[in-house]
Protein backbone atom coordinates (compact mmCIF):
# COMPACT_ATOMS: atom_id res chain seq x y z
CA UNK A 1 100.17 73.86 97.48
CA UNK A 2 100.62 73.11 100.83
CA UNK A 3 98.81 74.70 103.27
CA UNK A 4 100.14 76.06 106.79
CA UNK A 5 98.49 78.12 110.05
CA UNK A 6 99.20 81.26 109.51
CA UNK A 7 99.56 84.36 112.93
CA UNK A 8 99.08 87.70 112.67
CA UNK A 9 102.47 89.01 115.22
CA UNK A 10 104.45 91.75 116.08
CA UNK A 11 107.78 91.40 115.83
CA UNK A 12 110.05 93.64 118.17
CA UNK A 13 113.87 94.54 118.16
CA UNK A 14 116.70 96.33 118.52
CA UNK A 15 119.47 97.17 115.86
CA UNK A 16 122.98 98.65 115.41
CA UNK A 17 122.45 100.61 112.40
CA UNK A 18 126.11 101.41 111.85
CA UNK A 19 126.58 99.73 108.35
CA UNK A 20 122.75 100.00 107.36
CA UNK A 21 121.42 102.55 104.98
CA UNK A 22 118.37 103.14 107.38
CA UNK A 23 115.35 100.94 108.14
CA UNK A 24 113.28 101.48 105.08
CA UNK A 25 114.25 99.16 102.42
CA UNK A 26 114.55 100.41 98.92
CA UNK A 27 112.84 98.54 97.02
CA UNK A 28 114.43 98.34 93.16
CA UNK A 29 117.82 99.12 94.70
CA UNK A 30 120.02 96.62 94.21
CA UNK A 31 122.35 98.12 96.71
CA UNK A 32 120.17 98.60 99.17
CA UNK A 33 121.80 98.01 102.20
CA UNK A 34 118.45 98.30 104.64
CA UNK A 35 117.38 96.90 107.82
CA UNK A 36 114.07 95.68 106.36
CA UNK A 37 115.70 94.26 103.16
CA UNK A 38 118.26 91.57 106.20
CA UNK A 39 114.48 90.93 108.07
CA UNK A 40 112.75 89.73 104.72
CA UNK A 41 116.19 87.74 103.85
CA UNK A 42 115.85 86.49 107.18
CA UNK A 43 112.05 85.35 107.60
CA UNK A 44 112.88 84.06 103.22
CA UNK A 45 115.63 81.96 104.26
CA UNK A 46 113.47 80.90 107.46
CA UNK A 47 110.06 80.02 105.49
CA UNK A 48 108.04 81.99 107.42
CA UNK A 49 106.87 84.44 104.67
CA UNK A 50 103.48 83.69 103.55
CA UNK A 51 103.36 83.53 99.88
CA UNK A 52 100.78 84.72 97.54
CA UNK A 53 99.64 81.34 96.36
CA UNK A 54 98.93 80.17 99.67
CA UNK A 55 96.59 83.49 100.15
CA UNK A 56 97.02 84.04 103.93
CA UNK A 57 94.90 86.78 104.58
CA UNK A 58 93.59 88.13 100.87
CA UNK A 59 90.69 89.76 100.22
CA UNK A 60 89.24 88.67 97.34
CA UNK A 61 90.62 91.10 94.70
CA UNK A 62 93.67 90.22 96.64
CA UNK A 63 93.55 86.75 96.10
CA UNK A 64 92.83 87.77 92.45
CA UNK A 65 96.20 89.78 91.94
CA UNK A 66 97.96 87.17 93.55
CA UNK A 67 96.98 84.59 91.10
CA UNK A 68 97.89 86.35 88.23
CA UNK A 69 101.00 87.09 90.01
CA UNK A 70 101.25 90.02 90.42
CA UNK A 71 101.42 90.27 94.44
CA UNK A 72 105.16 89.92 96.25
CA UNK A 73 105.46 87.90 99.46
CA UNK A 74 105.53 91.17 101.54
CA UNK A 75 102.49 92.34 100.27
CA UNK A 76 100.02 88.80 100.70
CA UNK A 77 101.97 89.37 104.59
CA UNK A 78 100.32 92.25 105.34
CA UNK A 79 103.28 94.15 106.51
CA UNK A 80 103.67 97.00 107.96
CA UNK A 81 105.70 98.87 110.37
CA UNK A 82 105.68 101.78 112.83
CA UNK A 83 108.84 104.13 111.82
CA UNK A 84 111.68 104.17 110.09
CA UNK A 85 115.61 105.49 110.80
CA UNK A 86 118.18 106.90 108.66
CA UNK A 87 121.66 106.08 107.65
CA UNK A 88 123.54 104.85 110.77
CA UNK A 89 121.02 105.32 113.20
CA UNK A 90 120.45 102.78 115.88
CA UNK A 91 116.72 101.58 116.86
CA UNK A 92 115.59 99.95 120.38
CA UNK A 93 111.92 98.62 120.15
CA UNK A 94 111.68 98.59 116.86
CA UNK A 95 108.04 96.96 115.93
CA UNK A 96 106.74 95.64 112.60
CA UNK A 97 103.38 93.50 112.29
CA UNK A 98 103.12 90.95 109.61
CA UNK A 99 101.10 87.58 108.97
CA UNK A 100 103.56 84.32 109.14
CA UNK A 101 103.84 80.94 108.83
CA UNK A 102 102.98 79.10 112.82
C-alpha cells in the first residue's frame, strides 16, 4: 500500500440546490440525489479520499475495523459537517471537515 501525507481541512462552498434532494446524503439510497453523495463522487474520482487500508487517522480499534473491512472511505476520513438543507434549498458557506490525501 502506498502511503501518502494526509491534512486535516475544511472545505467551504456554495451550492444551487435546485435539482438536489438536500445536503445529507442517503446513504443505501440508490437514488439519492444529495449534495454530499456529488462531493464524495468528486474527492473518489479525484483520489483524495483516504482509504481504510492506508489508516489516516485510526485509532486503534479503528485501524482494527478497517482491516477486517468493515470501515467505508468516509468513515477512516473523519468526516463531518456543520448543517444540512432540504430539497431545493440553496447553501452559501457551506463547511465540511475531513482528512485527505496532500
Amino acid at each position: 500500500i502506498e502511503k501518502h501525507r494526509t491534512r486535516h481541512i475544511a472545505l467551504q462552498f456554495s451550492y444551487d440546490g435546485t435539482d438536489y434532494s438536500g445536503f445529507a446524503q442517503n446513504v443505501g439510497k440508490e437514488c439519492d440525489n444529495s449534495v454530499e453523495r456529488e462531493l464524495f463522487a468528486a474527492l473518489e474520482k479525484t483520489r483524495l479520499l483516504v482509504s481504510p487500508e492506508e489508516h489516516g487517522m485510526l485509532t486503534e480499534s479503528e485501524v482494527e475495523e478497517a482491516e477486517n473491512g468493515q470501515m467505508p472511505k468516509r468513515t477512516a476520513s473523519k468526516y463531518s459537517r456543520c448543517g444540512r438543507t432540504d430539497k431545493g434549498v440553496h447553501a452559501n458557506g457551506q463547511v465540511v471537515a475531513l482528512y485527505l490525501k496532500s
